[in-house]
N, C-alpha and C. Protein backbone atom coordinates (compact mmCIF):
# COMPACT_ATOMS: atom_id res chain seq x y z
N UNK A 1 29.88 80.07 -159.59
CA UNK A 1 28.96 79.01 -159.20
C UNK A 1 29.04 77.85 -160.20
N UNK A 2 29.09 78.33 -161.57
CA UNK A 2 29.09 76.57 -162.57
C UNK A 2 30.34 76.32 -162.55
N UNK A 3 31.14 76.84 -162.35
CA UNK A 3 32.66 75.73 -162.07
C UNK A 3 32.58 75.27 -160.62
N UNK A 4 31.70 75.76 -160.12
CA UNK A 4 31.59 74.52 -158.93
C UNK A 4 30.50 73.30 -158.89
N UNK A 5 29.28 73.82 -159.52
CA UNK A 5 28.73 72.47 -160.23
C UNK A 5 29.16 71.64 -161.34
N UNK A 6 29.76 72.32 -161.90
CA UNK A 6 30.77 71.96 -163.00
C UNK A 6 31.01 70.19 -162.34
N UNK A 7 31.83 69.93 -161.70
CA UNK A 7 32.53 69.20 -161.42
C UNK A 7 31.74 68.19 -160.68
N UNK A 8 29.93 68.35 -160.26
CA UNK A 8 29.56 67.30 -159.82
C UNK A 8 29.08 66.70 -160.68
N UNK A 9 28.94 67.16 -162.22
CA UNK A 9 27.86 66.20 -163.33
C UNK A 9 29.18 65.42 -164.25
N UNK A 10 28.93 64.30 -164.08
CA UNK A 10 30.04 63.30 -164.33
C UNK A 10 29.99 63.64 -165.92
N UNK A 11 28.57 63.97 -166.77
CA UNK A 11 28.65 64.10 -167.97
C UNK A 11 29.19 65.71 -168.64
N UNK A 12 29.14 66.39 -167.81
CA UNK A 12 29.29 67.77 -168.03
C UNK A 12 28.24 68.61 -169.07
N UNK A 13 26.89 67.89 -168.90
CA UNK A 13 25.59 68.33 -169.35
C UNK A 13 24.54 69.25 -168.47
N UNK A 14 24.48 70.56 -169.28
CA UNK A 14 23.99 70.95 -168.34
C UNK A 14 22.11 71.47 -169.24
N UNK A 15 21.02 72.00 -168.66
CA UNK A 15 19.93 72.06 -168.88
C UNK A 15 20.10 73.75 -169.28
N UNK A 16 19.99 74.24 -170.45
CA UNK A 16 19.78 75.58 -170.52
C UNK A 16 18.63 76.22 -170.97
N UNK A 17 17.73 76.70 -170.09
CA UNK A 17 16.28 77.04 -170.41
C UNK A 17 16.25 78.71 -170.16
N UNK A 18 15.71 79.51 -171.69
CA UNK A 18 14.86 81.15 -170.90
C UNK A 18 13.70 80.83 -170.92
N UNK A 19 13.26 81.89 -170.44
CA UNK A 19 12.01 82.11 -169.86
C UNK A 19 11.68 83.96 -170.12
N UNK A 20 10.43 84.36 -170.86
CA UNK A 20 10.26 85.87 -170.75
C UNK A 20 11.01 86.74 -171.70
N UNK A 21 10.93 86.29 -172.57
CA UNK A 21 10.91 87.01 -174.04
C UNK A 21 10.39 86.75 -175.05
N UNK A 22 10.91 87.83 -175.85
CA UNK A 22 9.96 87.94 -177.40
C UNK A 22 11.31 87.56 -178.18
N UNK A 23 10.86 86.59 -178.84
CA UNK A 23 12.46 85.95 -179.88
C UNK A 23 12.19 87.17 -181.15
N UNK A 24 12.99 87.27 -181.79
CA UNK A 24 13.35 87.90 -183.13
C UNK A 24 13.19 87.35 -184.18
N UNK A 25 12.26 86.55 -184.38
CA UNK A 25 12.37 85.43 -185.36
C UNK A 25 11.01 86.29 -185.93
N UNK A 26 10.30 87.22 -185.78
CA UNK A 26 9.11 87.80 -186.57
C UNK A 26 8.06 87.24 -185.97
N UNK A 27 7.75 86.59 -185.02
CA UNK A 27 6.56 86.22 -184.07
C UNK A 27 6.87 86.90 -183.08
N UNK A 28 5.87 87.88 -182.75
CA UNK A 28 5.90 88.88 -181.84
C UNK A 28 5.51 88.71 -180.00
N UNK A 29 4.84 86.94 -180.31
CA UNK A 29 4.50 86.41 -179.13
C UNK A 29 5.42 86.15 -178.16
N UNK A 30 5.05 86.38 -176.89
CA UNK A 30 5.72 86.26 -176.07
C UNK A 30 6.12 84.82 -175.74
N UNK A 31 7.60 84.43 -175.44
CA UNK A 31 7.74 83.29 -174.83
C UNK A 31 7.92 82.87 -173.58
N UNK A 32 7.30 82.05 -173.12
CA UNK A 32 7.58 81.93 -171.85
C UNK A 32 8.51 80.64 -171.86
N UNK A 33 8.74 80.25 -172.38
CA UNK A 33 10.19 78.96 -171.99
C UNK A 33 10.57 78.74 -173.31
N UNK A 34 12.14 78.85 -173.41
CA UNK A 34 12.57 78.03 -174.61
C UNK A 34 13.69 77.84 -174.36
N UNK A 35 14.69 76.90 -175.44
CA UNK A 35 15.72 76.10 -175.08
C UNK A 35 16.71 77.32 -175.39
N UNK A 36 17.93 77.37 -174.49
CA UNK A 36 19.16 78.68 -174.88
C UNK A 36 19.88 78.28 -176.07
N UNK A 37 20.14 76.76 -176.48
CA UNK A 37 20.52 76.22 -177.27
C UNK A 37 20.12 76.32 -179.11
N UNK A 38 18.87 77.02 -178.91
CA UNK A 38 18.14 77.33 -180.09
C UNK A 38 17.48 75.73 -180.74
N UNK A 39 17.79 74.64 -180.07
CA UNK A 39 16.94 73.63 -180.54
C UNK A 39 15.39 73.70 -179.73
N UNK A 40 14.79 72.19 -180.79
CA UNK A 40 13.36 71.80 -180.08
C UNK A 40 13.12 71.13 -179.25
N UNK A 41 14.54 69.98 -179.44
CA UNK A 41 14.37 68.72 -178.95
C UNK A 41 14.77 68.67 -177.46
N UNK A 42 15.86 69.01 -176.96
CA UNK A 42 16.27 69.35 -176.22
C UNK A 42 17.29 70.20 -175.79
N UNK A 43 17.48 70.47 -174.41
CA UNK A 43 18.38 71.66 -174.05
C UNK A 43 19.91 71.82 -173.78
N UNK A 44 20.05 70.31 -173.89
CA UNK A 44 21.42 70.71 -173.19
C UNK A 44 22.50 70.98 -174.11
N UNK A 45 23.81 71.55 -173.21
CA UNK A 45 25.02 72.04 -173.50
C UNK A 45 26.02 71.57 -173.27
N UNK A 46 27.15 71.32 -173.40
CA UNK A 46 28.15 70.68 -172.89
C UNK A 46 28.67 71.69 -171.95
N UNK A 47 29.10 71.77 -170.15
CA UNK A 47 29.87 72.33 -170.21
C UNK A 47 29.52 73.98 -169.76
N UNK A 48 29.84 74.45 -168.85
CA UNK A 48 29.37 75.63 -168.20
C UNK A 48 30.03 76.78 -169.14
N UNK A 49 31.03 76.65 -170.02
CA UNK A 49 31.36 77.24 -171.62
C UNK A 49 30.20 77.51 -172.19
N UNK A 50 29.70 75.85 -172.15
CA UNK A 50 28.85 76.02 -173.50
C UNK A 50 27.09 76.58 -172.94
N UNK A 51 27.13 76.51 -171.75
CA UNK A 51 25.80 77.49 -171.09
C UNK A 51 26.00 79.25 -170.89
N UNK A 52 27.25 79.58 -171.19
CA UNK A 52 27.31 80.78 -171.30
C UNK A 52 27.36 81.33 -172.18
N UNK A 53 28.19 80.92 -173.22
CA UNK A 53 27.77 81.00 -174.91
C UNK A 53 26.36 80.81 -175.42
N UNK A 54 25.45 79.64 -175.04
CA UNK A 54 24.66 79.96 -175.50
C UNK A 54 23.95 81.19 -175.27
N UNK A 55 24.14 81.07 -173.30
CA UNK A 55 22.97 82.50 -173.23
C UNK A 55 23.63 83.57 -173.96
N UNK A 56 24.67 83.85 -174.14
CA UNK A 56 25.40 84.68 -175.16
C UNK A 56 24.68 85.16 -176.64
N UNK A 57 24.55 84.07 -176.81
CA UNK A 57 23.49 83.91 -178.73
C UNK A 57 22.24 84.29 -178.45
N UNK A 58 21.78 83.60 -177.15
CA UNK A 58 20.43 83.84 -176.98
C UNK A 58 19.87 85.10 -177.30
N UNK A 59 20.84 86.05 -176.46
CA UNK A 59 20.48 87.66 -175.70
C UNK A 59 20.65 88.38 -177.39
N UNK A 60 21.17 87.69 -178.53
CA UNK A 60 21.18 88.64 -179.34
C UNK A 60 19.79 88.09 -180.35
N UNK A 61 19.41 87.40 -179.81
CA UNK A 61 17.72 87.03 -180.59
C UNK A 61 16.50 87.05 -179.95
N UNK A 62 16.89 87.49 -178.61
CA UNK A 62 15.63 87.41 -178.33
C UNK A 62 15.85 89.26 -177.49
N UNK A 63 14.58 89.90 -176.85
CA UNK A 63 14.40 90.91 -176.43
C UNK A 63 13.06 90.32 -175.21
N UNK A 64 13.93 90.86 -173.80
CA UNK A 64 12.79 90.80 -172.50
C UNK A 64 11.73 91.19 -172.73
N UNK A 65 11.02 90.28 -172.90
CA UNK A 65 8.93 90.84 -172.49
C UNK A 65 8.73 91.70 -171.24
N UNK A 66 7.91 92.24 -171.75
CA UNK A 66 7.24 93.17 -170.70
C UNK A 66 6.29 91.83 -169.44
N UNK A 67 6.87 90.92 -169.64
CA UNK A 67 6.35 90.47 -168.15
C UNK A 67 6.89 88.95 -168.28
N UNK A 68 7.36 88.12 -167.08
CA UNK A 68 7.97 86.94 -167.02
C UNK A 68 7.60 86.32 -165.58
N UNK A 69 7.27 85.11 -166.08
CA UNK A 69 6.01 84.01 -164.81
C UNK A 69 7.35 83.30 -164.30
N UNK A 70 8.17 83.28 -163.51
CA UNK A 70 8.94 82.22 -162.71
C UNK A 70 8.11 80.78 -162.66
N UNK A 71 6.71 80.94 -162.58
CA UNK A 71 6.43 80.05 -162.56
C UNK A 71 6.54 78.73 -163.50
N UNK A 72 6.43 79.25 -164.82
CA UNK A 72 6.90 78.42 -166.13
C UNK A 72 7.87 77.71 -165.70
N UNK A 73 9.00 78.21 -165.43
CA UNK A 73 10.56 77.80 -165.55
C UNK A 73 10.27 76.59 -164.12
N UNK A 74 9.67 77.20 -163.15
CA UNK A 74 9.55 76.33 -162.01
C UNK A 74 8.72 74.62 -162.28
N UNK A 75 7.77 75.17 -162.72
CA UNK A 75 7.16 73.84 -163.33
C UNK A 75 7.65 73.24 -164.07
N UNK A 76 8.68 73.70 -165.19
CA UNK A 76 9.41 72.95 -165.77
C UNK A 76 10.91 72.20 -165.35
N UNK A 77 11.19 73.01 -164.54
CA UNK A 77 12.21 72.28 -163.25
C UNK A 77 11.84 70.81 -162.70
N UNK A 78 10.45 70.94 -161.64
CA UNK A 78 9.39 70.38 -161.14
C UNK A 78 9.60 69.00 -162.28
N UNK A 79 8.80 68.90 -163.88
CA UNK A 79 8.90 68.22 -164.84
C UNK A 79 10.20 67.08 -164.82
N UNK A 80 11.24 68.51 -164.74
CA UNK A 80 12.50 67.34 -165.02
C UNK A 80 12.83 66.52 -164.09
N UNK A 81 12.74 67.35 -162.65
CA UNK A 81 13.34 66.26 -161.18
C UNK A 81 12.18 65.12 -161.26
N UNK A 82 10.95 65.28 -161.72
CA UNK A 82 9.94 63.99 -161.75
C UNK A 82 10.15 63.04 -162.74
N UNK A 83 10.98 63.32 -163.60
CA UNK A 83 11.59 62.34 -164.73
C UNK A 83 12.65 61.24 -164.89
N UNK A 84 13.45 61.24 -163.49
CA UNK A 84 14.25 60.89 -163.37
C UNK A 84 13.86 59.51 -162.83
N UNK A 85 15.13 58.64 -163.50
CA UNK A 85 14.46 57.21 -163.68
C UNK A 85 15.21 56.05 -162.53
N UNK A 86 16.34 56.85 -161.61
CA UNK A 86 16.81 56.10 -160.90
C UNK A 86 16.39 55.55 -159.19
N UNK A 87 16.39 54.34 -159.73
CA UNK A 87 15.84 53.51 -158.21
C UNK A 87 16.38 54.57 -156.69
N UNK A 88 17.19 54.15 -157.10
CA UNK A 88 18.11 55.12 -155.78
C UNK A 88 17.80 56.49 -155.06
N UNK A 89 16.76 56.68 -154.20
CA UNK A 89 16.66 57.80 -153.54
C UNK A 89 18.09 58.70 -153.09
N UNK A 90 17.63 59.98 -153.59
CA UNK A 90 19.10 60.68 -153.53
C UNK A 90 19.99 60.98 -154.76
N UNK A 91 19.83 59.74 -155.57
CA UNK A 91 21.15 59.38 -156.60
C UNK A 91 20.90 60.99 -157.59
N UNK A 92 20.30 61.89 -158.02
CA UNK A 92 19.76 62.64 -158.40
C UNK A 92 19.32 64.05 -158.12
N UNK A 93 19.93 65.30 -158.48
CA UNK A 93 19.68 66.31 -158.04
C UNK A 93 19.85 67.01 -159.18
N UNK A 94 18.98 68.76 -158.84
CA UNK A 94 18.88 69.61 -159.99
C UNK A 94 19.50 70.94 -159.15
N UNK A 95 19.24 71.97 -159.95
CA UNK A 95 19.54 72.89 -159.40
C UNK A 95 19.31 73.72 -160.43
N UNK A 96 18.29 75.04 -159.89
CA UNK A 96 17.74 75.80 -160.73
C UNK A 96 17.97 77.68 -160.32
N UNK A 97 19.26 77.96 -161.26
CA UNK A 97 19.43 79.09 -160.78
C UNK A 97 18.77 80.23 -161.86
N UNK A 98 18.39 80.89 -161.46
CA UNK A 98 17.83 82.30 -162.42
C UNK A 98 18.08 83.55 -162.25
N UNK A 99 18.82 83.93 -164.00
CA UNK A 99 19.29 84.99 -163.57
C UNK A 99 18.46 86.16 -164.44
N UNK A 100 18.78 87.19 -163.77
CA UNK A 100 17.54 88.17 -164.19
C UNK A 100 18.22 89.47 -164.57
């Protein structure tokens, strides 16, 4: 599937977000969204490489919570398609796959 979206994002940026774990960092709280990238600022990756690698790093710092809201991730989807700044109806699309 990302080498076939691959090829519609002219920048080859893609959005890498989890959702529903406990990071390893010694805060035992549960997270419900964070960047796969391990930054604050933002998420992206270059590159359907670089979204699999991250979730790659991810999976060795963080551990699945005993419970995960789709909804988070959805609203934050929701967030980004409402952010978008171009006049052009259409010019703009997301796509939010989750894997479990």
């Amino acid at each position: 599937v990302g080498s076939i979206i691959q090829d519609y994002s002219y920048n080859k940026l893609f959005n890498g977000v989890g959702f529903g774990s406990i990071k390893h960092n010694g805060d035992a709280a549960n997270t419900d969204l964070f960047y796969l990238n391990a930054r604050s600022d933002v998420p992206t990756v270059h590159g359907v490489d670089g979204l699999i690698n991250a979730y790659r790093n991810t999976l060795q710092s963080v551990t699945p919570s005993n419970r995960s809201y789709l909804a988070t991730i959805i609203n934050y989807m929701i967030g980004q398609c409402n952010s978008h700044e171009s006049g052009v109806i259409g010019c703009n699309y997301d796509i939010l796959m989750v894997l479990t």
